[in-house]
C-alpha atoms as a PDB file:
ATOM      1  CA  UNK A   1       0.000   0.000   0.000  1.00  0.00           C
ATOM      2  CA  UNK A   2       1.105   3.457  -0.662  1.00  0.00           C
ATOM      3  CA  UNK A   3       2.667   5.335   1.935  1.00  0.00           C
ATOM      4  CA  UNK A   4      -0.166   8.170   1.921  1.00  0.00           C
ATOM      5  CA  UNK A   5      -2.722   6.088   3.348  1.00  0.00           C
ATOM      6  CA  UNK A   6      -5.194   6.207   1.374  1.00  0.00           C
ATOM      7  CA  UNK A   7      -6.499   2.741   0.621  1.00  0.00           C
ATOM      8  CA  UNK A   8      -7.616   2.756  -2.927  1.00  0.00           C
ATOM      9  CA  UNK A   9      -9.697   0.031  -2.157  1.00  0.00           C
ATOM     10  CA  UNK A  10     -12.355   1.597   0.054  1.00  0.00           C
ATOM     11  CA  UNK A  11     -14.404   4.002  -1.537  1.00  0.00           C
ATOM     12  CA  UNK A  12     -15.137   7.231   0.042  1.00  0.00           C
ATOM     13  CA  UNK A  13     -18.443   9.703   0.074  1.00  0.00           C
ATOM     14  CA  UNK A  14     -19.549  10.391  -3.659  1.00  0.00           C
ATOM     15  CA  UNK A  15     -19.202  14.037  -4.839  1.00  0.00           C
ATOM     16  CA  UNK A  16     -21.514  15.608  -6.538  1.00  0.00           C
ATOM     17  CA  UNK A  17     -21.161  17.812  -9.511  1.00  0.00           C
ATOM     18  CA  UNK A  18     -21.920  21.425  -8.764  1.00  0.00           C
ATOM     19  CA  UNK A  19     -24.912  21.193 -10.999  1.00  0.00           C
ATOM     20  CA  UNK A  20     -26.198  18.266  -8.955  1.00  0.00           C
ATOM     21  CA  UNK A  21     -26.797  20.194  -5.545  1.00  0.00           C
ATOM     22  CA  UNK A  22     -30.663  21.581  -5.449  1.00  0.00           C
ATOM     23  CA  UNK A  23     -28.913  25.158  -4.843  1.00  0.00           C
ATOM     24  CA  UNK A  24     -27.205  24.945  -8.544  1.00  0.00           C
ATOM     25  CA  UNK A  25     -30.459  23.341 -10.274  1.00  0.00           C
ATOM     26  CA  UNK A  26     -32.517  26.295  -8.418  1.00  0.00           C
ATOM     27  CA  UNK A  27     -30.318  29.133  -9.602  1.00  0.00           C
ATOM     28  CA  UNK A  28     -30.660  27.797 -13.091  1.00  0.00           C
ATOM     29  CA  UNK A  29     -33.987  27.531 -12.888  1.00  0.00           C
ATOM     30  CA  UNK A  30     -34.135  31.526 -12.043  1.00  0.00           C
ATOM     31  CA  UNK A  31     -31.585  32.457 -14.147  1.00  0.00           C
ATOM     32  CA  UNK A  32     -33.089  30.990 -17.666  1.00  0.00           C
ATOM     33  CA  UNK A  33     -36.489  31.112 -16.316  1.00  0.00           C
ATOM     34  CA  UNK A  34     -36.789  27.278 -17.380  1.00  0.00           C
ATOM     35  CA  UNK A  35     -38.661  24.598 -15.375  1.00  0.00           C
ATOM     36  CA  UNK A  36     -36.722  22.127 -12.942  1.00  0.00           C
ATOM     37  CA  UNK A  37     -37.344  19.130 -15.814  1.00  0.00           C
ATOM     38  CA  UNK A  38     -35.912  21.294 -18.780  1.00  0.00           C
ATOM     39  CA  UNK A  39     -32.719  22.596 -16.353  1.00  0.00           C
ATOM     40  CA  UNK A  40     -32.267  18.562 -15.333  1.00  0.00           C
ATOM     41  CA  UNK A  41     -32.666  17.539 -18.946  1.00  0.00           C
ATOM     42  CA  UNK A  42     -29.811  20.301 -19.802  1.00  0.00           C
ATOM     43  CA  UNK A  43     -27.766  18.993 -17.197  1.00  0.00           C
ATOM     44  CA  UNK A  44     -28.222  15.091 -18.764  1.00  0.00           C
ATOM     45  CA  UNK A  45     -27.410  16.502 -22.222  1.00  0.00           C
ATOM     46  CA  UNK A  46     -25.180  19.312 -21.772  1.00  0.00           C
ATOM     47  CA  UNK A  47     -22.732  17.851 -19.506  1.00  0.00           C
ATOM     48  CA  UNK A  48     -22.154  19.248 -15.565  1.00  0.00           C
ATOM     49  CA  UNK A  49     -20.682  22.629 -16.552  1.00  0.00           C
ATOM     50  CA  UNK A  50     -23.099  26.199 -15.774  1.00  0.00           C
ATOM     51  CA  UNK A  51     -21.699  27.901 -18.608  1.00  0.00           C
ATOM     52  CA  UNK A  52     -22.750  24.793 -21.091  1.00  0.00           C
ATOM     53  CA  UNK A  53     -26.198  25.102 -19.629  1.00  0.00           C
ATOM     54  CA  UNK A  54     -26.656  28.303 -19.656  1.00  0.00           C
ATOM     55  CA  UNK A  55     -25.925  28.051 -23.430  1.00  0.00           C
ATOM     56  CA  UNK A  56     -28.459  25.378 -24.241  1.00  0.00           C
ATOM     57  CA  UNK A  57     -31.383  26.950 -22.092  1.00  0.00           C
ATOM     58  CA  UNK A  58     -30.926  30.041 -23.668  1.00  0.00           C
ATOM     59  CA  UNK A  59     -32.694  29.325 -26.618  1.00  0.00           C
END
């Protein structure tokens, strides 16, 4: 084992995406004016990153 001590073996707590957390979907949500589904479907097309959202809800 590595002298760090991390064990690569255990997994630790997931992290979420910053578009993941209900404070990120909300502020999207009031930013493009779009409903929760249509920010959610962004984020599952897009790709996690505000700025790539931004650009497809702005249509």
């Amino acid at each position: 084992m590595a002298k760090s001590g991390v064990d690569p073996t255990k997994s630790g707590p997931e992290i979420k995406l910053p578009t993941e957390h209900d404070h990120e979907v909300e502020f999207l949500m009031r930013a493009t004016g779009r409903s929760r589904v249509q920010v959610l479907n962004a984020i599952k097309v897009r790709g996690p990153t505000r700025e790539a959202i931004l650009r497809a809800l702005a249509r």
